[in-house]
Protein backbone atom coordinates (compact mmCIF):
# COMPACT_ATOMS: atom_id res chain seq x y z
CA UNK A 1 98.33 19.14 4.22
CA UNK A 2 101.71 17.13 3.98
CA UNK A 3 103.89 16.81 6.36
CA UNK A 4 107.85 15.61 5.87
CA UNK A 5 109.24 14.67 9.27
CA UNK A 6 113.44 14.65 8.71
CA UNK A 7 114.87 11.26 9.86
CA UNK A 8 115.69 12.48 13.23
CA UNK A 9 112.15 13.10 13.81
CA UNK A 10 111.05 10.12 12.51
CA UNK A 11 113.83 8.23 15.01
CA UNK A 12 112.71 10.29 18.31
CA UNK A 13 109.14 9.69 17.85
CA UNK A 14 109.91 5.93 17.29
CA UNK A 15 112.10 6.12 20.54
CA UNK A 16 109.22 8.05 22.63
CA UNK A 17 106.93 5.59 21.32
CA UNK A 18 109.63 2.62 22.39
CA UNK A 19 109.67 4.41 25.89
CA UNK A 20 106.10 4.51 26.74
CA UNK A 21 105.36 0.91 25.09
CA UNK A 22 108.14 -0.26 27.63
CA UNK A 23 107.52 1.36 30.44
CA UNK A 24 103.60 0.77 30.10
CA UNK A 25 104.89 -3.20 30.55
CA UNK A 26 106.34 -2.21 33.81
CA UNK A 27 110.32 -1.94 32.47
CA UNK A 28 111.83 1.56 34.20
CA UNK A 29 114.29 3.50 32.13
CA UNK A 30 117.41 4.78 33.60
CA UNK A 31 118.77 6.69 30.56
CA UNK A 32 118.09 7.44 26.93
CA UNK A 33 120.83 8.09 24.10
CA UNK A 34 123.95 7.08 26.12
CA UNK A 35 126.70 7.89 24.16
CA UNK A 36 130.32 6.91 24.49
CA UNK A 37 133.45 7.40 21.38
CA UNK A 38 132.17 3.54 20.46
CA UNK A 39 128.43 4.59 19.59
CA UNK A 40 124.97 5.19 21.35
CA UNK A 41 122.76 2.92 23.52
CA UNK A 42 118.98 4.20 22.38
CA UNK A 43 117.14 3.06 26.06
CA UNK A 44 118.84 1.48 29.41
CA UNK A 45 116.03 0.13 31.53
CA UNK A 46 115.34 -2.24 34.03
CA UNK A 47 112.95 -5.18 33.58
CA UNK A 48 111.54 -6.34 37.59
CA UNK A 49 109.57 -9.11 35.71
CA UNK A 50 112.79 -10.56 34.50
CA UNK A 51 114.78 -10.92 38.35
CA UNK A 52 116.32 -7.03 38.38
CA UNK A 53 117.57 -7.68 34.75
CA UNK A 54 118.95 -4.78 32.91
CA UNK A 55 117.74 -4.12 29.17
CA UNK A 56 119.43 -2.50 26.46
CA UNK A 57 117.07 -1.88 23.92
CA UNK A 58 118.00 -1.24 20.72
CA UNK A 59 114.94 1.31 18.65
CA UNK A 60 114.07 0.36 15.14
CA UNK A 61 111.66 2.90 13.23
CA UNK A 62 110.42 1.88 9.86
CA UNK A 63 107.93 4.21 7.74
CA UNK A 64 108.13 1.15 5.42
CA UNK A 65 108.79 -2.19 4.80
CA UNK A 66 111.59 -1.25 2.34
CA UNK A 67 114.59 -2.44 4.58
CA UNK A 68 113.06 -5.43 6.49
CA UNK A 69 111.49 -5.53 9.59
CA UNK A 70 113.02 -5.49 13.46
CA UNK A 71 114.86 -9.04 12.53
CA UNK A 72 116.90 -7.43 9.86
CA UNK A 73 117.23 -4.99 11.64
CA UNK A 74 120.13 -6.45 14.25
CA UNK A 75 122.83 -8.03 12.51
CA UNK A 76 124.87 -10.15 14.47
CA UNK A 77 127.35 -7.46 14.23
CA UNK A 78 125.11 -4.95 15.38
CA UNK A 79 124.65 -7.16 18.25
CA UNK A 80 128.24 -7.94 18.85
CA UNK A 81 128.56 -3.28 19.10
CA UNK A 82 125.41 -3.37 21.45
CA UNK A 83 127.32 -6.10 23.68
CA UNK A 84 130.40 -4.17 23.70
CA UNK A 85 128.73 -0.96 24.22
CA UNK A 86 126.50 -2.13 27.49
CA UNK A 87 129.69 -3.69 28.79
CA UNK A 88 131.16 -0.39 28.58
CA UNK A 89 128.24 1.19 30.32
CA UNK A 90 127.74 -1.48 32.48
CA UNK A 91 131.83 -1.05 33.71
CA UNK A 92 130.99 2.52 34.53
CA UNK A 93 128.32 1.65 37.05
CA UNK A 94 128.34 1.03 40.91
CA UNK A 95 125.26 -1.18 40.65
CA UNK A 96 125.13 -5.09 39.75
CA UNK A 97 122.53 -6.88 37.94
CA UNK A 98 121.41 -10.29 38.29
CA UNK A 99 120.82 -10.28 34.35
CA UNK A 100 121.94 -8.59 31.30
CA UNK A 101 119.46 -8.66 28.18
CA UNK A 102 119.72 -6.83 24.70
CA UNK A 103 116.06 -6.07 23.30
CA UNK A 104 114.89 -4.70 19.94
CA UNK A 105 111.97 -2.54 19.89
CA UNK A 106 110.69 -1.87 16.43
CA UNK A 107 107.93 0.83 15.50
CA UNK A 108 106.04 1.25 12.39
CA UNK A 109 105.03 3.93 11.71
CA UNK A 110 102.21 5.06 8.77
CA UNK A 111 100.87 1.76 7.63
CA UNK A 112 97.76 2.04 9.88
CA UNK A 113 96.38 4.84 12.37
CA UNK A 114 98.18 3.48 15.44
CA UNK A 115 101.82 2.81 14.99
CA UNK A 116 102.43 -1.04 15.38
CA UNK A 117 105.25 -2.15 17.70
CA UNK A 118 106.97 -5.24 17.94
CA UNK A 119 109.23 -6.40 20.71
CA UNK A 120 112.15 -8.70 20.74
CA UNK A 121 113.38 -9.72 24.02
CA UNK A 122 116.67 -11.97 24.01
CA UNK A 123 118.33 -10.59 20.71
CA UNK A 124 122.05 -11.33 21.89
């Protein structure tokens, strides 16, 4: 039996496997899929390894190698909408953070048994 997951599937499994992978090296989310007119933050999570830093990670899932892996993945102008986009969400909150990092997470999914993940602290 075949199954054809849609590319939302494909996206939300990636994220849920993002989520535990990140929270499994002690990072706490504090929302998923924030959304504002500008776009959509995929995970906001603290990292209390890093000094109370906050994390916006950005979720990459590949079923192939077709468009490149994570690095490819964030253009710098990708990175310059993920800046302006946790500055907006970052505006909105009564809390301050001692840091402010942008991370990719990218998950591969159907090249082995276990999907692979690779994570990119530090991206912008």
């Amino acid at each position: 039996m075949t199954e054809t997951w849609t590319r939302a599937q494909i996206g939300a499994l990636g994220e849920q496997l993002a989520v535990d992978y990140l929270t499994s090296h002690g990072m706490q989310v504090l929302t998923r899929n924030w959304r504002c007119r500008y776009g959509e933050l995929d995970v906001i999570a603290t990292d209390p390894t890093a000094g109370d830093a906050v994390v916006f990670v950005e979720v990459k899932t590949r079923t192939s190698d077709r468009f490149g892996g994570v690095e490819q993945a964030v253009t710098p102008q990708k990175v310059r909408r993920l800046r302006r986009l946790a500055g907006l969400w970052l505006a909105a909150q009564d809390r301050r953070w001692s840091h402010v990092r942008i991370d990719v997470v990218g998950v591969r999914i159907g090249r082995t048994r276990t999907p692979e993940i690779t994570h990119v602290r530090a991206v912008g």
